[in-house]
N, C-alpha and C. Protein backbone atom coordinates (compact mmCIF):
# COMPACT_ATOMS: atom_id res chain seq x y z
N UNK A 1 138.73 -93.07 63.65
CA UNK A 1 139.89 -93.87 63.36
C UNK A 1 139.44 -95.31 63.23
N UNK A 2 139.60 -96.14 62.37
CA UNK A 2 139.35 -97.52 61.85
C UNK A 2 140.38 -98.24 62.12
N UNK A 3 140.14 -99.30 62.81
CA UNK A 3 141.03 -100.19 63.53
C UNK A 3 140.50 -101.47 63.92
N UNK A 4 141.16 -102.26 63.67
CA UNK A 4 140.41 -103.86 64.36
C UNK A 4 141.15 -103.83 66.26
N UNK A 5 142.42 -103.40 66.03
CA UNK A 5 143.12 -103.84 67.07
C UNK A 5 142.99 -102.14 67.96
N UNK A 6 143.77 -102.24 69.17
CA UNK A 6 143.37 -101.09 70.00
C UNK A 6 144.06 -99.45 69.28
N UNK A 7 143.51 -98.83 70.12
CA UNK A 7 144.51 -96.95 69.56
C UNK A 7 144.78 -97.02 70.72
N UNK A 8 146.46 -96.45 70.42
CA UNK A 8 147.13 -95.97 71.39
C UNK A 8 147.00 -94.46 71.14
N UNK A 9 147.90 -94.08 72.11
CA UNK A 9 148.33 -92.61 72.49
C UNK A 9 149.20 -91.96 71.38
N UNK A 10 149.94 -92.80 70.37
CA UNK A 10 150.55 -92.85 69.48
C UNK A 10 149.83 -91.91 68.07
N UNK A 11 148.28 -93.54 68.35
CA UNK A 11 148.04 -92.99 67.19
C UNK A 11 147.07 -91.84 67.19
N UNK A 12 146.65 -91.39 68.43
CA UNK A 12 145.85 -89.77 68.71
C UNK A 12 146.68 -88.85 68.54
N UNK A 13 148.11 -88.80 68.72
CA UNK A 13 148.71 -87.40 68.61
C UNK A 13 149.07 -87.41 66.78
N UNK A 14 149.25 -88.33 66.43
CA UNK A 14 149.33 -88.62 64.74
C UNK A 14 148.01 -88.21 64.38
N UNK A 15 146.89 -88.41 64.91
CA UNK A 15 145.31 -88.00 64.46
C UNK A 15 145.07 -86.37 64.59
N UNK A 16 146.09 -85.69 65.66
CA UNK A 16 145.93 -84.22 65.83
C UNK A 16 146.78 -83.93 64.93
N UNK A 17 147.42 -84.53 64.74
CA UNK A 17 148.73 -83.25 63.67
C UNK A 17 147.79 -83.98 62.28
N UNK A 18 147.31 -84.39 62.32
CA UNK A 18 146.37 -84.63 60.43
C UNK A 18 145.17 -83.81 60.45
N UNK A 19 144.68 -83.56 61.48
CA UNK A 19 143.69 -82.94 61.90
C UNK A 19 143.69 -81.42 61.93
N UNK A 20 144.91 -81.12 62.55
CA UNK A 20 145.40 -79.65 62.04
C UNK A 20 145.91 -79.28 61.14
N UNK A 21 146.73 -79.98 59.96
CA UNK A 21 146.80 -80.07 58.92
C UNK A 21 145.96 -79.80 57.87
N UNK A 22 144.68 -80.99 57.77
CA UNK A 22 143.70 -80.98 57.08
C UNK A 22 142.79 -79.72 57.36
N UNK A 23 142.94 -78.63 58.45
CA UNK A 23 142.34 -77.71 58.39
C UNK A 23 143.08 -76.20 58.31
N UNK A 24 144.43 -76.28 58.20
CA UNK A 24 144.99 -75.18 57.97
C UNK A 24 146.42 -75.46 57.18
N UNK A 25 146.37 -76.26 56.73
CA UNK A 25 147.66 -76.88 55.73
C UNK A 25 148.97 -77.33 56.89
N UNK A 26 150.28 -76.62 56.11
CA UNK A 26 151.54 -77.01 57.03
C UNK A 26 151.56 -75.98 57.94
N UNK A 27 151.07 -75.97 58.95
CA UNK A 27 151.52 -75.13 60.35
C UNK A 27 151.99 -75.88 61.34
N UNK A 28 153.02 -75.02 62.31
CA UNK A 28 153.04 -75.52 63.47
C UNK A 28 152.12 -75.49 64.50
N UNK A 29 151.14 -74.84 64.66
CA UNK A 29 149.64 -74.34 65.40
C UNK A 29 148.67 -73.72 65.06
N UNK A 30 147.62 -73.98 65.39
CA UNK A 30 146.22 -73.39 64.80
C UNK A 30 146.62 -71.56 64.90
N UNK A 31 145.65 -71.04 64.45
CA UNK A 31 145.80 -69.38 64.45
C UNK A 31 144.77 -69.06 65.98
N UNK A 32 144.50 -70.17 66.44
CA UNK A 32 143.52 -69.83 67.38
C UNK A 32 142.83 -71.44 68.19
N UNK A 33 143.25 -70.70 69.70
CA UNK A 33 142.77 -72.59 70.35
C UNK A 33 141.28 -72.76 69.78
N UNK A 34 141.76 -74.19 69.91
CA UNK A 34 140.73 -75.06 69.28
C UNK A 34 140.77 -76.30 70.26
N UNK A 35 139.29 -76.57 70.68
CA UNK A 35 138.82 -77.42 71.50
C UNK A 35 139.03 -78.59 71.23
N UNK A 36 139.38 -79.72 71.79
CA UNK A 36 139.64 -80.89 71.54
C UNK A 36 139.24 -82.20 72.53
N UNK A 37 137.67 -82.38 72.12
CA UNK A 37 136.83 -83.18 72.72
C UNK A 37 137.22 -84.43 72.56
N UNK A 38 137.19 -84.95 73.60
CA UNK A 38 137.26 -86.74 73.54
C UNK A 38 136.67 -87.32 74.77
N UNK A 39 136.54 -88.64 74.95
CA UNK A 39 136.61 -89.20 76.32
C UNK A 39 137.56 -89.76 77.30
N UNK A 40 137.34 -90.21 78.30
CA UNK A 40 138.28 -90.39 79.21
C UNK A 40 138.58 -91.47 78.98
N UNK A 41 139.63 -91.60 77.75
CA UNK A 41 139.92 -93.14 77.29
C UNK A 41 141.93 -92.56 77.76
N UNK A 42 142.72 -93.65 78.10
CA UNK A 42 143.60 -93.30 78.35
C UNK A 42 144.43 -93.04 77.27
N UNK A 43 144.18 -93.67 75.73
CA UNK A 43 145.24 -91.98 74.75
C UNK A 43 144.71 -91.29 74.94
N UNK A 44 143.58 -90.96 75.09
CA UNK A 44 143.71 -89.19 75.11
C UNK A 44 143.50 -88.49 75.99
N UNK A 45 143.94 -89.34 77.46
CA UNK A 45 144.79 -88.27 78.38
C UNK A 45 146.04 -88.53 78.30
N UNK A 46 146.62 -89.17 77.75
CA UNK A 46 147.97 -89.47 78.32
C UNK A 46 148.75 -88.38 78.27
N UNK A 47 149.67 -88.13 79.17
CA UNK A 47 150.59 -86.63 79.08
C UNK A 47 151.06 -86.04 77.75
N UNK A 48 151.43 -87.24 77.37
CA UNK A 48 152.43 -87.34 75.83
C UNK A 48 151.28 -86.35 75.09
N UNK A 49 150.36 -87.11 75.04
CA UNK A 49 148.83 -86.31 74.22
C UNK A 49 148.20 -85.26 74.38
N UNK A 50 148.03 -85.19 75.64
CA UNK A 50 147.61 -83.57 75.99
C UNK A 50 148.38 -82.51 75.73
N UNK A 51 150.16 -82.81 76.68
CA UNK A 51 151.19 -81.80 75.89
C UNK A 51 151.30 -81.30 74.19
N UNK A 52 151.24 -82.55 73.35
CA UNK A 52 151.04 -82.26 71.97
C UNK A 52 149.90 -81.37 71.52
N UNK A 53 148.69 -81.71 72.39
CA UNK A 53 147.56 -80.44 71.87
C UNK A 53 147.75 -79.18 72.27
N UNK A 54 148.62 -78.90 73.77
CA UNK A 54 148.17 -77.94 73.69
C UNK A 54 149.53 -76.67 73.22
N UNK A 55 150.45 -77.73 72.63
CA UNK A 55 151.91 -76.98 72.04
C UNK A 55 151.14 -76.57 70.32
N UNK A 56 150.20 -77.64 70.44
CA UNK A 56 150.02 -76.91 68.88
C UNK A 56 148.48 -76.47 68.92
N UNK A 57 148.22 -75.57 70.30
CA UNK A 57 146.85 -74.99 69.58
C UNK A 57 145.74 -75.53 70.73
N UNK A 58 145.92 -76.94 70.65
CA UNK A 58 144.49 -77.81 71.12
C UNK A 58 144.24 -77.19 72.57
N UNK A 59 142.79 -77.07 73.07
CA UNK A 59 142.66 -76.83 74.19
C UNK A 59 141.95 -78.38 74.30
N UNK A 60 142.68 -79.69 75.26
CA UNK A 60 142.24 -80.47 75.09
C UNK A 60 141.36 -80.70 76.41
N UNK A 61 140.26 -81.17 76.34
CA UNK A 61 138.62 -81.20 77.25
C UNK A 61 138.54 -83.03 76.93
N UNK A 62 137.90 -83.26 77.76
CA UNK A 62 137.17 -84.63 78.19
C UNK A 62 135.39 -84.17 78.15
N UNK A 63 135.07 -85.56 77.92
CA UNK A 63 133.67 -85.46 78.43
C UNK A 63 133.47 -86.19 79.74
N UNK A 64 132.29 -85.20 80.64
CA UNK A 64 132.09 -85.85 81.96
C UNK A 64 132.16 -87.91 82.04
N UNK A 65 132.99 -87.87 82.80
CA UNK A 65 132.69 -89.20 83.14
C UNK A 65 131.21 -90.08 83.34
N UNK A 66 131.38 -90.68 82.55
CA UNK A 66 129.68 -91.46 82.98
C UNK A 66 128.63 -90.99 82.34
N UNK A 67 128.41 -89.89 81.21
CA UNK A 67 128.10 -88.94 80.62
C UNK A 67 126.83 -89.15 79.74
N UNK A 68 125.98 -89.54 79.97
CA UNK A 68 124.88 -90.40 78.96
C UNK A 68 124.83 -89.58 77.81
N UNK A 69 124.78 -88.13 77.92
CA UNK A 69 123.99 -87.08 77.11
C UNK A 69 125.09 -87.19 75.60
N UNK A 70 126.68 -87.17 76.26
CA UNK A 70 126.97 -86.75 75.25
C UNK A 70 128.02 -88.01 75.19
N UNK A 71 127.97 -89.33 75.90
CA UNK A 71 127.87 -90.41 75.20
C UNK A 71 126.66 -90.92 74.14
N UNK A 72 125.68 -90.35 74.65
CA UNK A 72 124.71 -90.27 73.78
C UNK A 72 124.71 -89.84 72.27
N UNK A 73 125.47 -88.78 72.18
CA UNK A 73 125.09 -87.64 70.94
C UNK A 73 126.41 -88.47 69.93
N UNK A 74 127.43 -88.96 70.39
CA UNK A 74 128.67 -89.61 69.71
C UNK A 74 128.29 -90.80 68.85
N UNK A 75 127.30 -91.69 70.06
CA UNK A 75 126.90 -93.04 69.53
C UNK A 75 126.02 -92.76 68.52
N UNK A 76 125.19 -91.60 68.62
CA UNK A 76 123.83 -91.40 67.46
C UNK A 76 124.87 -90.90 66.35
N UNK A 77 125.63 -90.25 66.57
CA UNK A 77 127.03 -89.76 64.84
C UNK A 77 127.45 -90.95 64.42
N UNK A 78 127.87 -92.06 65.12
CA UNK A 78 128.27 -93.17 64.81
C UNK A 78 127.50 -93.75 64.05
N UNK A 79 126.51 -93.93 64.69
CA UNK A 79 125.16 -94.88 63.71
C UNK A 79 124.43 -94.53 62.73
N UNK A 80 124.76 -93.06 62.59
CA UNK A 80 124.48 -92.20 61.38
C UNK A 80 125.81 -92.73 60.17
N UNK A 81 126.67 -92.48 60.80
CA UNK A 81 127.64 -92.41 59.74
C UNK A 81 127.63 -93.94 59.47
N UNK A 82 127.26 -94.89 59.86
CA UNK A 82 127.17 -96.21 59.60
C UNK A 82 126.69 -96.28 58.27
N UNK A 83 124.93 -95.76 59.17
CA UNK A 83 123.77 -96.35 58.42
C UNK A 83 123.85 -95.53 57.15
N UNK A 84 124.16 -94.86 57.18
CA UNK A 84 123.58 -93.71 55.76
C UNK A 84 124.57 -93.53 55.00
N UNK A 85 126.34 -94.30 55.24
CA UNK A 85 127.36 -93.99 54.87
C UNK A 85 128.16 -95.07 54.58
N UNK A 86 128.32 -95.50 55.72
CA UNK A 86 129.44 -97.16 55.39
C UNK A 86 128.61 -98.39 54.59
N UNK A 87 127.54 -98.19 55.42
CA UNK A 87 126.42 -99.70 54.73
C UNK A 87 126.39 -99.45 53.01
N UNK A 88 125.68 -98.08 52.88
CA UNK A 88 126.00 -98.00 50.96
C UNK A 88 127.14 -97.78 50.40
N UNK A 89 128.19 -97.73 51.11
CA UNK A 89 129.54 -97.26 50.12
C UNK A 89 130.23 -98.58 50.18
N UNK A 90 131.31 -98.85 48.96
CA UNK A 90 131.73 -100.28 48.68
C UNK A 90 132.90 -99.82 49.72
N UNK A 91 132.98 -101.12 50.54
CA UNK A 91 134.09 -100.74 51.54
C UNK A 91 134.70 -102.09 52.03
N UNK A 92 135.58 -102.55 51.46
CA UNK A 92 135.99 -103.59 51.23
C UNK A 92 137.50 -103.64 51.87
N UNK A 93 137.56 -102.94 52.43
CA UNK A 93 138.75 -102.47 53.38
C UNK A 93 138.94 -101.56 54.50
N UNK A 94 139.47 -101.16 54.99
CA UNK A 94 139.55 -100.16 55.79
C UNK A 94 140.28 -99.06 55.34
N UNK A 95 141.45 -99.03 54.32
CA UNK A 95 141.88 -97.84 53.69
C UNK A 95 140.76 -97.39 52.66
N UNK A 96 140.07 -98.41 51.88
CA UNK A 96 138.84 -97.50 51.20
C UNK A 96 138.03 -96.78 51.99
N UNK A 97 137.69 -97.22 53.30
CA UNK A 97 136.76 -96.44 54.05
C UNK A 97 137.30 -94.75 54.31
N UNK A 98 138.86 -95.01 54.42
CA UNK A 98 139.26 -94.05 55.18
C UNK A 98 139.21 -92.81 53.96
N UNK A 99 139.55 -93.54 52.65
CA UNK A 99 139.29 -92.52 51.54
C UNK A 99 138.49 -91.94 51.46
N UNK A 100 137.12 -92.94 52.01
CA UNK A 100 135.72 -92.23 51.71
C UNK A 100 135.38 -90.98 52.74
N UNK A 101 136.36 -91.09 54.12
CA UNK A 101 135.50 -90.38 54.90
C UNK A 101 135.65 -89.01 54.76
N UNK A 102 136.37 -88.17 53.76
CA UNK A 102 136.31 -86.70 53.82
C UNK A 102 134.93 -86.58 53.25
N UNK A 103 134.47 -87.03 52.40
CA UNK A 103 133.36 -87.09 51.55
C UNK A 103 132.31 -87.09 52.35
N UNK A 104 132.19 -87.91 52.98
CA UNK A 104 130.80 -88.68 54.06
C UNK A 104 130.85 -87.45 55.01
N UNK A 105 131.89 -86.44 55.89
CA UNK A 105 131.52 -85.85 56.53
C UNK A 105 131.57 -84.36 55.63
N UNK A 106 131.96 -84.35 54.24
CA UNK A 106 131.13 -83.20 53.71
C UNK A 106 129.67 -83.25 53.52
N UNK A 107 129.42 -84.21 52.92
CA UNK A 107 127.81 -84.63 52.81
C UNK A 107 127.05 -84.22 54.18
N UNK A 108 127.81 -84.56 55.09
CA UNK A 108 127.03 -84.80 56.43
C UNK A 108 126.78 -83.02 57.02
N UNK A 109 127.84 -82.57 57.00
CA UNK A 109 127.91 -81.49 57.65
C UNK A 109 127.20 -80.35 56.56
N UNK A 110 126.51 -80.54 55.17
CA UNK A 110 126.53 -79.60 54.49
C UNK A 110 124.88 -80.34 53.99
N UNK A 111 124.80 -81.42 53.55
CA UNK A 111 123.41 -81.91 52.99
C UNK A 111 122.51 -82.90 53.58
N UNK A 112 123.12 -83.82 54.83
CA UNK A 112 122.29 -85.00 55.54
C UNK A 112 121.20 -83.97 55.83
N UNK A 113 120.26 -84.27 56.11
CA UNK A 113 119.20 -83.32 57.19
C UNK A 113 119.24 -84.22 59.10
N UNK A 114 118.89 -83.07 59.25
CA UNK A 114 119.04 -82.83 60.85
C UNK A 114 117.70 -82.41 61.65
N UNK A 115 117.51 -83.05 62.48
CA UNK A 115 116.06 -82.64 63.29
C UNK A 115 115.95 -81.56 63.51
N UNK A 116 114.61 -80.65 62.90
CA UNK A 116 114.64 -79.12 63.84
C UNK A 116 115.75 -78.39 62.99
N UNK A 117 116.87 -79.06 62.49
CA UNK A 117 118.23 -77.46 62.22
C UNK A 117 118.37 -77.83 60.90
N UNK A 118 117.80 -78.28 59.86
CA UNK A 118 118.55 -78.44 58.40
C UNK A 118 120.12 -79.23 58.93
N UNK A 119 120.93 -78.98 57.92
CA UNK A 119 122.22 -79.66 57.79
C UNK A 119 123.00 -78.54 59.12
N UNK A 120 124.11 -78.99 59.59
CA UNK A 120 124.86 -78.33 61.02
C UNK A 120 125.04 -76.60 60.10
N UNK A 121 125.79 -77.14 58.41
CA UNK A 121 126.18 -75.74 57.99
C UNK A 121 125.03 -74.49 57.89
N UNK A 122 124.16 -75.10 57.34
CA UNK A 122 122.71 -74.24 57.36
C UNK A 122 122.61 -73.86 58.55
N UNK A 123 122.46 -74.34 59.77
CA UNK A 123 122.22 -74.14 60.71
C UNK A 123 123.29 -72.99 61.90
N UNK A 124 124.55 -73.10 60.93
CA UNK A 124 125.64 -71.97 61.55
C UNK A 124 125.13 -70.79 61.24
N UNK A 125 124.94 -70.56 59.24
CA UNK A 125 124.68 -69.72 58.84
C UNK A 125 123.57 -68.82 59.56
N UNK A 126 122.34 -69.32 60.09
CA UNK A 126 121.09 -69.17 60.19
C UNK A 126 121.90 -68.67 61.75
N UNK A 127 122.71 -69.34 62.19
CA UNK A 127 122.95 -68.39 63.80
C UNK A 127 123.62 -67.19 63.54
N UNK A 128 124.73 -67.26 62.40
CA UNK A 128 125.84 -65.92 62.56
C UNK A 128 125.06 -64.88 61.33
N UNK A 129 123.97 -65.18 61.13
CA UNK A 129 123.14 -64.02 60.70
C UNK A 129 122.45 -63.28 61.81
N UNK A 130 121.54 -64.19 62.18
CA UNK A 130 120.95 -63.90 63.31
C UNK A 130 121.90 -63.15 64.09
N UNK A 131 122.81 -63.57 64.64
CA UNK A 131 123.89 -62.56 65.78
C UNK A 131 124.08 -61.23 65.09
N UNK A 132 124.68 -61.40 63.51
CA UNK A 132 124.70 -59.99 63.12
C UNK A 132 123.83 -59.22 63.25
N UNK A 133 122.31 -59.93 62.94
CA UNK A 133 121.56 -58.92 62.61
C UNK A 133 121.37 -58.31 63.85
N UNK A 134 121.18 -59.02 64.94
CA UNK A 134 121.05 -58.57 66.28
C UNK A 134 121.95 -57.52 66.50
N UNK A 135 123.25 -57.58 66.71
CA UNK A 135 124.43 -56.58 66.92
C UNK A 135 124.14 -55.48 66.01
N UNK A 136 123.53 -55.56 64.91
CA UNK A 136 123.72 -54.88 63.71
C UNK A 136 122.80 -53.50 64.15
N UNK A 137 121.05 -54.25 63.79
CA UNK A 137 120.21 -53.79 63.97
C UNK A 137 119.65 -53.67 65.08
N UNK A 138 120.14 -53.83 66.64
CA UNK A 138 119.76 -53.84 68.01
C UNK A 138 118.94 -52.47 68.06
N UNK A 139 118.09 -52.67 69.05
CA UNK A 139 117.52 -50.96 69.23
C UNK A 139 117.95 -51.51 70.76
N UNK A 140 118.74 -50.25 70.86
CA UNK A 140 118.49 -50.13 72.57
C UNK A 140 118.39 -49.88 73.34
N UNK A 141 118.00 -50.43 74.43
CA UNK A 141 117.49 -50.18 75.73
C UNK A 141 117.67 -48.06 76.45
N UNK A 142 117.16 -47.83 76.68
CA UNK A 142 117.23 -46.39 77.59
C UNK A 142 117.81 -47.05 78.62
N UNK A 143 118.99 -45.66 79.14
CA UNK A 143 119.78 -46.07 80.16
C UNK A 143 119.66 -45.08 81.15
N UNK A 144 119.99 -44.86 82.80
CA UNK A 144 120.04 -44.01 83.14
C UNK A 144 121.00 -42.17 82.53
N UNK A 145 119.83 -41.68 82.85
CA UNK A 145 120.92 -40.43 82.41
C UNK A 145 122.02 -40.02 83.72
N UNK A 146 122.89 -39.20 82.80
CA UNK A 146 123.61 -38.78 84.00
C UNK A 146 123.49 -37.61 83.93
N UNK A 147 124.39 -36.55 84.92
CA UNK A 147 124.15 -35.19 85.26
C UNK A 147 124.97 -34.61 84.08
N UNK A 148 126.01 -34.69 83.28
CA UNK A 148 126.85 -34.16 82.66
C UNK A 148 125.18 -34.46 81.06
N UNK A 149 124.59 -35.85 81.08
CA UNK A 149 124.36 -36.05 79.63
C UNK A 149 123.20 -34.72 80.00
N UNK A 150 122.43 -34.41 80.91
CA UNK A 150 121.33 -33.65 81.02
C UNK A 150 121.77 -32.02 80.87
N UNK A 151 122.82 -32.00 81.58
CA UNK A 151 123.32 -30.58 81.20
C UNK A 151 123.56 -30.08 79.99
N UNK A 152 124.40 -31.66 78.99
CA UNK A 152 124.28 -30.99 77.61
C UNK A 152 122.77 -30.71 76.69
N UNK A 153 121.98 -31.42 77.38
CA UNK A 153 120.84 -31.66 76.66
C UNK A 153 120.46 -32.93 75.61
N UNK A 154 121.36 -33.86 76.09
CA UNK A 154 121.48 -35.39 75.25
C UNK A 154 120.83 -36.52 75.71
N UNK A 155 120.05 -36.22 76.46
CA UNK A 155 119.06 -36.89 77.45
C UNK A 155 117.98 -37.53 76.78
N UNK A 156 117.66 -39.11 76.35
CA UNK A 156 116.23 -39.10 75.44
C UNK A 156 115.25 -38.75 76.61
N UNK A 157 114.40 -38.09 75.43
CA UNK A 157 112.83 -37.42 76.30
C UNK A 157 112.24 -38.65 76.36
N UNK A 158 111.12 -38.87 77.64
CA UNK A 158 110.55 -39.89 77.58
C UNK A 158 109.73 -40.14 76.95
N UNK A 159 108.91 -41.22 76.30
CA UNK A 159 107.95 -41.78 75.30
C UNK A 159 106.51 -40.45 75.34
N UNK A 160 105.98 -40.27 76.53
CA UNK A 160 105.11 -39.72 76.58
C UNK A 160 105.32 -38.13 76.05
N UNK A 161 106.54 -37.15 76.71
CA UNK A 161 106.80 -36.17 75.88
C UNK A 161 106.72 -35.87 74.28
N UNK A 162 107.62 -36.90 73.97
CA UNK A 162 107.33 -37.11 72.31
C UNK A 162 106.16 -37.02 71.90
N UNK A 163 105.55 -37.66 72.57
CA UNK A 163 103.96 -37.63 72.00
C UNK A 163 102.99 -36.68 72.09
N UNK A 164 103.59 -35.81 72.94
CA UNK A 164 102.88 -34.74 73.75
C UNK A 164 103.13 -33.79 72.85
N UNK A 165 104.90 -33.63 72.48
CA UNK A 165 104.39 -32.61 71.37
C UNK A 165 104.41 -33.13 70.02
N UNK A 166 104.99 -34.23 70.04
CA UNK A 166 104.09 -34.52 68.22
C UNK A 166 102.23 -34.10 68.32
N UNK A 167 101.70 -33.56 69.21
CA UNK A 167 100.24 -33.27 68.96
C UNK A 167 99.96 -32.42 69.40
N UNK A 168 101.02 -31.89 69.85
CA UNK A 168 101.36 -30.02 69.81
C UNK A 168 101.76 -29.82 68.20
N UNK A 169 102.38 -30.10 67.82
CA UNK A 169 102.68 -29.85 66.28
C UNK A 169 100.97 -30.02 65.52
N UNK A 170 100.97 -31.05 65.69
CA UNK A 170 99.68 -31.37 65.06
C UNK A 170 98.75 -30.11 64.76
N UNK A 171 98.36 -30.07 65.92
CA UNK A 171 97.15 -29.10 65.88
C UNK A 171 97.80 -27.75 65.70
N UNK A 172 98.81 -27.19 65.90
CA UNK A 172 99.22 -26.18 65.06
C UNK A 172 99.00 -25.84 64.00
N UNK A 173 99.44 -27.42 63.15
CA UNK A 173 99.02 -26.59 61.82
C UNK A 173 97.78 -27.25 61.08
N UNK A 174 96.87 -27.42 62.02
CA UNK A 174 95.64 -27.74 61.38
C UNK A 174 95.03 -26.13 61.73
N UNK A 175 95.18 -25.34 63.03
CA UNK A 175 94.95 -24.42 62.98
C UNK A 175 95.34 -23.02 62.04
């Protein structure tokens, strides 16, 4: 949010309903909570604010007080989106900026590069493959048998059996 003068509580619950908007059109609530990170700045605890997130969806979270790591990780987005974004774009206002910023965080989230992960989207893709393939293609684990699976005979044989008679077969029919 671009501002010379302070944000109220006002203008955070106006920032969630554009925010849910811009990601699922005209609804009254997301299809599914959605986290809603901020710091312990007083709009966005104020009652007024929290009630609004969580009537429409928001599960609203703070970051730890005093928090270097992920005061940390905010200030480095900031200075990204500065340096690589505001400094080259003509911005001669603050409503031009605000035009620009759907743009700047498509770029960002889809083509900036990122230490170690490509762009964040590359980097989803590359996880919710990975998970599929895992779930997909898992081999797994031997479990205890029980008395009912042994009675039917559904029991895996252990590694060494297998092998024992795959070379019982063998020499069968070499003989």
């Amino acid at each position: 949010m671009a501002t010379t003068g302070g944000v109220d509580s006002g203008d955070i619950r106006d920032l969630m309903i554009e925010s849910l908007e811009a990601c699922f059109g005209l609804v009254n609530s997301s299809p599914a909570p959605l986290e809603w990170l901020s710091d312990d700045g007083s709009p966005y605890t104020a009652r007024e604010t929290r009630a609004l997130a969580r009537e429409i969806g928001f599960v609203p979270l703070t970051t730890p007080i005093e928090s270097p790591q992920s005061n940390g990780m905010a200030e480095a987005f900031v200075k990204t989106l500065k340096r690589d974004y505001a400094r080259v774009s003509p911005c001669p206002d603050a409503s031009s900026v605000l035009r620009q910023l759907d743009g700047w965080f498509e770029h960002y989230n889809t083509v900036h590069p990122h230490k170690a992960l490509g762009s964040p989207r590359e980097f989803r893709k590359l996880l919710v493959a990975e998970t599929t393939e895992n779930a997909v293609g898992a081999v797994r684990r031997p479990h205890e048998c029980t008395l009912s699976a042994d009675a039917i005979g559904s029991s895996p044989k252990p590694p060494q059996a297998v092998a024992r008679s795959a070379r019982l077969d063998a020499s069968a029919a070499v003989d």
